[in-house]
C-alpha atoms as a PDB file:
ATOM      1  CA  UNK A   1       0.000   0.000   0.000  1.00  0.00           C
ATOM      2  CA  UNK A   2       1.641   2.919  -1.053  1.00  0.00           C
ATOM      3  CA  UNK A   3       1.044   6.754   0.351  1.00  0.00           C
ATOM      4  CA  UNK A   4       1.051   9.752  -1.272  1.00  0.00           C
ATOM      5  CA  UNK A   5       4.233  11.242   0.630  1.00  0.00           C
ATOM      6  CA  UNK A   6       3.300  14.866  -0.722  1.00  0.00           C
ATOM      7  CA  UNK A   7       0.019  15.138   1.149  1.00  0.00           C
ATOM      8  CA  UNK A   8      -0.128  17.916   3.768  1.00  0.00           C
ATOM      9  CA  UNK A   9      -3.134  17.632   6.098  1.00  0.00           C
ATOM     10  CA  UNK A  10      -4.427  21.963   6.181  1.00  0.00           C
ATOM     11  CA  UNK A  11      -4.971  21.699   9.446  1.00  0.00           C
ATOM     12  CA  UNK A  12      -1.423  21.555  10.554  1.00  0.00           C
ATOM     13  CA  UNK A  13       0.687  23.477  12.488  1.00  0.00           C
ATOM     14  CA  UNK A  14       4.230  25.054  11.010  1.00  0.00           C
ATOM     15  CA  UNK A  15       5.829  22.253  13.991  1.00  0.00           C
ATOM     16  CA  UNK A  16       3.630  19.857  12.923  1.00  0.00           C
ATOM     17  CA  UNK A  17       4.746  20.405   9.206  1.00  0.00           C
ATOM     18  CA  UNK A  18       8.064  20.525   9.903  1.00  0.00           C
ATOM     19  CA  UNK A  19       7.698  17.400  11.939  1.00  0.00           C
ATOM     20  CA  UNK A  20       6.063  15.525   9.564  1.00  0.00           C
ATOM     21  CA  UNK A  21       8.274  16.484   6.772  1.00  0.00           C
ATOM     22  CA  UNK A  22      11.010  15.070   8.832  1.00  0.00           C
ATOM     23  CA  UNK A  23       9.376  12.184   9.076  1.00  0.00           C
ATOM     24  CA  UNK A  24       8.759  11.194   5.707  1.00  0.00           C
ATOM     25  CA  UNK A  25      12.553  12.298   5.368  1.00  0.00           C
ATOM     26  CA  UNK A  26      14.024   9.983   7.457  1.00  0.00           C
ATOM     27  CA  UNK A  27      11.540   7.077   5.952  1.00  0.00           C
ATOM     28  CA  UNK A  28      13.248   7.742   2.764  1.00  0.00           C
ATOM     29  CA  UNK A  29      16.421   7.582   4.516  1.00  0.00           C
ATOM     30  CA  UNK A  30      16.095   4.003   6.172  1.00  0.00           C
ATOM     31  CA  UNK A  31      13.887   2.431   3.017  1.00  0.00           C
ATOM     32  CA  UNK A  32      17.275   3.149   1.259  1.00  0.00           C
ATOM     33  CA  UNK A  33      19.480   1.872   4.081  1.00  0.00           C
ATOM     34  CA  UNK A  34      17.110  -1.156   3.638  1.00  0.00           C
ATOM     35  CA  UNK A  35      17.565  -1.851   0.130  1.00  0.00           C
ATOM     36  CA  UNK A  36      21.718  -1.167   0.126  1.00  0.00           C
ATOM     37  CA  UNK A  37      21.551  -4.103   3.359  1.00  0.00           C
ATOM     38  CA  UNK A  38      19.292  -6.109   0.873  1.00  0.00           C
ATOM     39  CA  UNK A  39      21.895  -5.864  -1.703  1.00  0.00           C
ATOM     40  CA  UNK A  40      24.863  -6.293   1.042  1.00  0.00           C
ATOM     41  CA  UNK A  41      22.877  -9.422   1.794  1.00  0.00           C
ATOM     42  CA  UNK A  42      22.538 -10.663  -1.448  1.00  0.00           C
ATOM     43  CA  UNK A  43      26.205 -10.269  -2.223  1.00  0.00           C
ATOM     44  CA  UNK A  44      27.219 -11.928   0.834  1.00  0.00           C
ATOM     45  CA  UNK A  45      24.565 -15.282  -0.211  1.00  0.00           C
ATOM     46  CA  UNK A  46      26.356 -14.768  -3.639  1.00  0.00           C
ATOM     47  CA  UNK A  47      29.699 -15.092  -2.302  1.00  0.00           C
ATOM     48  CA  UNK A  48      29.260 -17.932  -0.008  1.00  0.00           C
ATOM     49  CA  UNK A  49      27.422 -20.088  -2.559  1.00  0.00           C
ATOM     50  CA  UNK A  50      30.766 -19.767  -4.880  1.00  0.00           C
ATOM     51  CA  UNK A  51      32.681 -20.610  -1.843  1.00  0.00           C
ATOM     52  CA  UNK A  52      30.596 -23.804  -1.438  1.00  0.00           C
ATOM     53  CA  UNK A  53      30.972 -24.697  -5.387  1.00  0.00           C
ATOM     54  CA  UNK A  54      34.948 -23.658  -5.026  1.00  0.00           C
ATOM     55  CA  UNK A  55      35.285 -26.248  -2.053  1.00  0.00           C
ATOM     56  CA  UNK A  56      33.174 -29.088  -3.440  1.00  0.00           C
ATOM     57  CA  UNK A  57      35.473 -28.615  -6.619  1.00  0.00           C
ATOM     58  CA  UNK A  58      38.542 -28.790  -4.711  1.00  0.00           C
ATOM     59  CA  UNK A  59      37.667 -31.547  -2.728  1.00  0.00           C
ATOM     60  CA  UNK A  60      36.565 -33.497  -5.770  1.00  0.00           C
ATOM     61  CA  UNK A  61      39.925 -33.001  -7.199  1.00  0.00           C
ATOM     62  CA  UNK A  62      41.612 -33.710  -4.233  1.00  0.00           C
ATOM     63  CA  UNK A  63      40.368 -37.531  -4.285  1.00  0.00           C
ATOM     64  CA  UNK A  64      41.289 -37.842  -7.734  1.00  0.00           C
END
């Protein structure tokens, strides 16, 4: 469900603005700390799985 981050409510105080505008700030703030741990993440899953394949290939020339 997605919001319309430009809506102002009239009835709003200047501190309530401000507050709110802060707000919606630091949401953009974390969703984008959220997608750079997704991709951290995602590298990290990347890397181990070719660690995995490098071993298994190593250990299957190792017996041979």
């Amino acid at each position: 469900m997605e919001e319309d981050d430009s809506y102002v409510p009239s009835d709003l105080t200047a501190e309530e603005r401000q507050e709110l505008e802060n707000i919606r700030r630091r949401k953009q703030e974390l969703l984008a700390d959220i997608q750079r741990l997704k991709d951290e993440i995602a590298e990290v899953a990347n890397e181990i799985e070719n660690l995995g394949s490098t071993e298994e290939s190593f250990s299957f020339c190792y017996f041979f």
